[in-house]
C-alpha atoms as a PDB file:
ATOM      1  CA  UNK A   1      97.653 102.285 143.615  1.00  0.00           C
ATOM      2  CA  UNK A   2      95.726  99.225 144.648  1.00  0.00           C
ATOM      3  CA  UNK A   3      95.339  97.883 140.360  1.00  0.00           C
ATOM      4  CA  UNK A   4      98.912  98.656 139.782  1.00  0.00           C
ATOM      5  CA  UNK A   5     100.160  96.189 143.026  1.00  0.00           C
ATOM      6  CA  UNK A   6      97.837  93.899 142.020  1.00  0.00           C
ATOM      7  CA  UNK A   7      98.806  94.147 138.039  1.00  0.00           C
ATOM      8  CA  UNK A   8     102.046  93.918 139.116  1.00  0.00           C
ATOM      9  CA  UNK A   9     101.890  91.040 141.141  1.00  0.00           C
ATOM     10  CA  UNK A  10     100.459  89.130 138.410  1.00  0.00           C
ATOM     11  CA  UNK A  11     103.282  89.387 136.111  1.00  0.00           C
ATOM     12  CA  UNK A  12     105.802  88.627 138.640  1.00  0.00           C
ATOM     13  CA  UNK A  13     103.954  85.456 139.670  1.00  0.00           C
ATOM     14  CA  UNK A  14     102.872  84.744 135.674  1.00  0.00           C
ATOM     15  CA  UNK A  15     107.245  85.249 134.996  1.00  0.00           C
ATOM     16  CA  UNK A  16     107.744  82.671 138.315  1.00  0.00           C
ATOM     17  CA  UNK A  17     105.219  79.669 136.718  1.00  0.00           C
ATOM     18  CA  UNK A  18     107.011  80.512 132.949  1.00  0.00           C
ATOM     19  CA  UNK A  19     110.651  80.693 134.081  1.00  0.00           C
ATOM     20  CA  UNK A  20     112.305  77.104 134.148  1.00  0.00           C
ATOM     21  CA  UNK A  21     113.568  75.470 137.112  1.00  0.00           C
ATOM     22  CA  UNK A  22     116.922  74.222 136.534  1.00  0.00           C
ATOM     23  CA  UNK A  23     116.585  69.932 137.527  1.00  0.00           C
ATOM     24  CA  UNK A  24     119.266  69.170 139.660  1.00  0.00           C
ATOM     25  CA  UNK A  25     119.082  65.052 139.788  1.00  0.00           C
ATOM     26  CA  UNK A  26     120.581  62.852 141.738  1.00  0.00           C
ATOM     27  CA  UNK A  27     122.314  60.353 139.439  1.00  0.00           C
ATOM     28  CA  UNK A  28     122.634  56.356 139.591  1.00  0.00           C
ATOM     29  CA  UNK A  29     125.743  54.550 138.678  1.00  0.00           C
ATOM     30  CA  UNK A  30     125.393  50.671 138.762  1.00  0.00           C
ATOM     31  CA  UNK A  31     128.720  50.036 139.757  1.00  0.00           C
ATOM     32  CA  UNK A  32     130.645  47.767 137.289  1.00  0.00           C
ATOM     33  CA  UNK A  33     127.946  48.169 134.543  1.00  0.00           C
ATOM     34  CA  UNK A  34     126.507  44.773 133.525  1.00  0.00           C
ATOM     35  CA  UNK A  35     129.376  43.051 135.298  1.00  0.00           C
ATOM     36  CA  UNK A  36     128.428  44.386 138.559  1.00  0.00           C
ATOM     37  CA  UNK A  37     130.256  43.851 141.473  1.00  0.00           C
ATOM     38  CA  UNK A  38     132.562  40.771 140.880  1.00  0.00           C
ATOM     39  CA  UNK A  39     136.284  40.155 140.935  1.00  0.00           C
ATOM     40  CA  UNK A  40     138.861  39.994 138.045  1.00  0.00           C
ATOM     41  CA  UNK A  41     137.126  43.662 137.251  1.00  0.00           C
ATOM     42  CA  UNK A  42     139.046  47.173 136.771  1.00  0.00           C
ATOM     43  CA  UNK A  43     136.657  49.313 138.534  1.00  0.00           C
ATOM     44  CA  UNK A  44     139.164  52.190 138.181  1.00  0.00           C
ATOM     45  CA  UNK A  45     138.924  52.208 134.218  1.00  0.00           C
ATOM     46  CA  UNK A  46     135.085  51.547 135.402  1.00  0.00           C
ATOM     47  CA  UNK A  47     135.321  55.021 137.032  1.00  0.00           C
ATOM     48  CA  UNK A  48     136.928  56.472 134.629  1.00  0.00           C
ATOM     49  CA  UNK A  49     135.552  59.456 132.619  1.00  0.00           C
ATOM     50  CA  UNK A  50     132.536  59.484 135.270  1.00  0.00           C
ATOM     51  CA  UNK A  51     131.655  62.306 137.706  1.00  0.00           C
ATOM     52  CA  UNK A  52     130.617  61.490 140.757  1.00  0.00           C
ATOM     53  CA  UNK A  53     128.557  64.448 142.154  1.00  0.00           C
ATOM     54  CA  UNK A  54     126.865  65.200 146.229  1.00  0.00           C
ATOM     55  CA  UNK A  55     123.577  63.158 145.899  1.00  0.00           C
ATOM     56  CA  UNK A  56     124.083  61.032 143.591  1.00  0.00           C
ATOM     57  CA  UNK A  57     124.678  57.199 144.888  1.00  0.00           C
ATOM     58  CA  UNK A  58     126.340  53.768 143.410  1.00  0.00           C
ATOM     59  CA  UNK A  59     124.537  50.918 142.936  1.00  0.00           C
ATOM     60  CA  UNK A  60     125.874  47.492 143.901  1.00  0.00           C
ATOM     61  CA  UNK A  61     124.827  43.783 142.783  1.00  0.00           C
ATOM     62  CA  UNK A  62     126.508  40.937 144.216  1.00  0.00           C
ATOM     63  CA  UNK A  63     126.424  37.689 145.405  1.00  0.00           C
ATOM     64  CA  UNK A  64     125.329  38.596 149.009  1.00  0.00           C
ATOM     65  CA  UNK A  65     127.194  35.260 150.278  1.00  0.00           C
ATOM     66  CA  UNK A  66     129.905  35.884 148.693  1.00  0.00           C
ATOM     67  CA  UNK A  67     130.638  39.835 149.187  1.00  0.00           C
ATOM     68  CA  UNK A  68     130.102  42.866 150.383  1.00  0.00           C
ATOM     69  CA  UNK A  69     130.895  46.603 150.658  1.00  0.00           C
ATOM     70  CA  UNK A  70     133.140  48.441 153.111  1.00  0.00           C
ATOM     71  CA  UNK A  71     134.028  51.890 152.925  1.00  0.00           C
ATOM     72  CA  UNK A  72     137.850  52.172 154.279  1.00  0.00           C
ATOM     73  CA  UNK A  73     140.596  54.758 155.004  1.00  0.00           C
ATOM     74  CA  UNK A  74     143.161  54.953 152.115  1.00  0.00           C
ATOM     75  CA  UNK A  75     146.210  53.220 153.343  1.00  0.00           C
ATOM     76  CA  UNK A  76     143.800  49.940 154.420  1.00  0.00           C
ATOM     77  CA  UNK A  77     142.403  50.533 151.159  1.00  0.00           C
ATOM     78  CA  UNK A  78     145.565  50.617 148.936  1.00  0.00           C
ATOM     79  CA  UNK A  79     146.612  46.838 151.373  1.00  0.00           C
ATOM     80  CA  UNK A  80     143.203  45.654 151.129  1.00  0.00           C
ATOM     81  CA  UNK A  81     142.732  45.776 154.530  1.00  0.00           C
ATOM     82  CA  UNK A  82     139.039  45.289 155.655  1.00  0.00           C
ATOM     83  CA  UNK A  83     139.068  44.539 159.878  1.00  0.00           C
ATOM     84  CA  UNK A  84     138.478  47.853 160.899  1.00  0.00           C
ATOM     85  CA  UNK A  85     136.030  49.820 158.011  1.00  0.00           C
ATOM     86  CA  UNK A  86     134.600  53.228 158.713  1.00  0.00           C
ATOM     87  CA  UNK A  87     131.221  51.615 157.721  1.00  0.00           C
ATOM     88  CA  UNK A  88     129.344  48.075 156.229  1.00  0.00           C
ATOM     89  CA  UNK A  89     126.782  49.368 153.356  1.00  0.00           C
ATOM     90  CA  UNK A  90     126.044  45.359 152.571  1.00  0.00           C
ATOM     91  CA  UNK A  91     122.541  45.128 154.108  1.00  0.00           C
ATOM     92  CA  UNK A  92     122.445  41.331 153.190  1.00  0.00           C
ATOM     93  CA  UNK A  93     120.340  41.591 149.604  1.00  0.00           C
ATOM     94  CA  UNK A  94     123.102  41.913 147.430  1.00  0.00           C
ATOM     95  CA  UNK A  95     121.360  45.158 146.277  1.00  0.00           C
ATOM     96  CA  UNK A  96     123.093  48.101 148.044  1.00  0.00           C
ATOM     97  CA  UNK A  97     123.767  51.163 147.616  1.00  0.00           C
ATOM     98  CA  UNK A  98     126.196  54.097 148.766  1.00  0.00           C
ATOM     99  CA  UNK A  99     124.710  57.219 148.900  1.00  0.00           C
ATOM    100  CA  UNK A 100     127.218  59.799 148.297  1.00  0.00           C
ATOM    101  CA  UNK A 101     126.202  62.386 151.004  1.00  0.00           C
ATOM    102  CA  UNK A 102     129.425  64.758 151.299  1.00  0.00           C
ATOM    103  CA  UNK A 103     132.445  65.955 149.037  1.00  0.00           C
ATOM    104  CA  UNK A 104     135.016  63.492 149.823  1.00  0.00           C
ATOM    105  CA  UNK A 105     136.673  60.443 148.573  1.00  0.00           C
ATOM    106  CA  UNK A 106     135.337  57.318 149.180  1.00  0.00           C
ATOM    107  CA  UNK A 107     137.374  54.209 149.364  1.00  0.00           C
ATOM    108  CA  UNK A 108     135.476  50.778 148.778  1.00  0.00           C
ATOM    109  CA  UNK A 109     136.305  47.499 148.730  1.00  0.00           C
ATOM    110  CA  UNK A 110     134.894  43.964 149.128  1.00  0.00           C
ATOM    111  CA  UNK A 111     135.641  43.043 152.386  1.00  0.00           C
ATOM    112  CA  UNK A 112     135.517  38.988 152.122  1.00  0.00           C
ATOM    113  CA  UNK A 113     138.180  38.198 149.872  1.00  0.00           C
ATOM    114  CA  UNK A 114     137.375  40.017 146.764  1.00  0.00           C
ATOM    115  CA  UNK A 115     139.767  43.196 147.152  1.00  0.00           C
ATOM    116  CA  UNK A 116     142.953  41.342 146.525  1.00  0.00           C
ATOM    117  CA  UNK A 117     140.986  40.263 142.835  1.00  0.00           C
ATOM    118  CA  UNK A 118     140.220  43.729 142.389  1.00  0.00           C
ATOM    119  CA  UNK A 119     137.279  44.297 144.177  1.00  0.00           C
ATOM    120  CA  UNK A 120     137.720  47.775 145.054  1.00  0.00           C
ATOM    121  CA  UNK A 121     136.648  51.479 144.102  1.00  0.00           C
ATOM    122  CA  UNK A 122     137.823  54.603 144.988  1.00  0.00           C
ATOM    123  CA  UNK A 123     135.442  57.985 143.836  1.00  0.00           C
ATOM    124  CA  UNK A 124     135.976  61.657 144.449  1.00  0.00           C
ATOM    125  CA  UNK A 125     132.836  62.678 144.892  1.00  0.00           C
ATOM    126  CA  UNK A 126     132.272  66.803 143.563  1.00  0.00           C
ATOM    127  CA  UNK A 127     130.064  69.304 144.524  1.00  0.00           C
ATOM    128  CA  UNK A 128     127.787  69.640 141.648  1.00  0.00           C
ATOM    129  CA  UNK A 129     128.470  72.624 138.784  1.00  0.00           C
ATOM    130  CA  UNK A 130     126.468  75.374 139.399  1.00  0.00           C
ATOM    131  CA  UNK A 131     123.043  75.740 136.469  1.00  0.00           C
ATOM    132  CA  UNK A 132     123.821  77.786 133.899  1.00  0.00           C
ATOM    133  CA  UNK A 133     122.395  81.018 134.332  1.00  0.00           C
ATOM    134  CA  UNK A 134     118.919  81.937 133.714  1.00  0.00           C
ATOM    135  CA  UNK A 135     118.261  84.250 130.357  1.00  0.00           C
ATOM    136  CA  UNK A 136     114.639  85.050 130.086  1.00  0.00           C
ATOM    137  CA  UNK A 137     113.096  84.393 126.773  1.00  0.00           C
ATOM    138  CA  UNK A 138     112.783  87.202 124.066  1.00  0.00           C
ATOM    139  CA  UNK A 139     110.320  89.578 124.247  1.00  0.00           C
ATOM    140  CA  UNK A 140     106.707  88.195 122.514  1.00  0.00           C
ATOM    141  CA  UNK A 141     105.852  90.148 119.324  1.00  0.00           C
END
């Protein structure tokens, strides 16, 4: 009884190393592309076509003098409204990010002048799709 455990023990750890992992990455998105975070941009049409998934996180550039990032409610995003934000990202680089932590909609916007140019983004972040199921490879001959 003791060989057979052991035997079988070996091929379930030996199947374990062999079987792949499915990656699950967390995913960058420099907001804006190469023209970054600057007004007189579309970020919706930026957005467009992208999904935005738990873990993954957008990538800012800017002019730290000149802007920054706020995350808002929706009405005070739709009247560019920046006074009261649920929370500052801008850590004073010009470099920030927004990690995107929970299934929700985010609303950003520039909060020194920039919204009313079109300074402003608004991603539903998704839980991400589940890995497509395991099939073990074919028996060897």
């Amino acid at each position: 009884m003791g060989r057979s455990m052991v035997l079988i023990s070996a091929v379930v750890l030996a199947f374990l190393v062999a079987a792949p992992i499915p990656e699950v990455t967390a995913k960058k998105f420099l907001v804006g592309d190469k023209k970054f975070w600057n007004p007189n941009i579309n970020y919706t049409i930026w957005a467009q076509g992208k999904h935005f998934y738990v873990g993954d996180w957008l990538y800012f550039v800017f002019y730290r003098d000149q802007h920054n990032i706020l995350e808002v409610n929706k009405a005070d995003y739709e009247k560019c409204i920046s006074n009261r934000p649920i929370r500052n990202y801008t850590r004073g680089a010009g470099r920030d990010i927004v990690p995107l932590y929970e299934t929700r909609r985010y609303y950003l916007l520039d909060g020194r002048g920039g919204c009313v140019q079109g300074m402003k983004l608004d991603v539903l972040v998704e839980t991400p799709p589940p890995p497509p199921p395991f099939t073990p490879p074919p028996p060897a001959q």
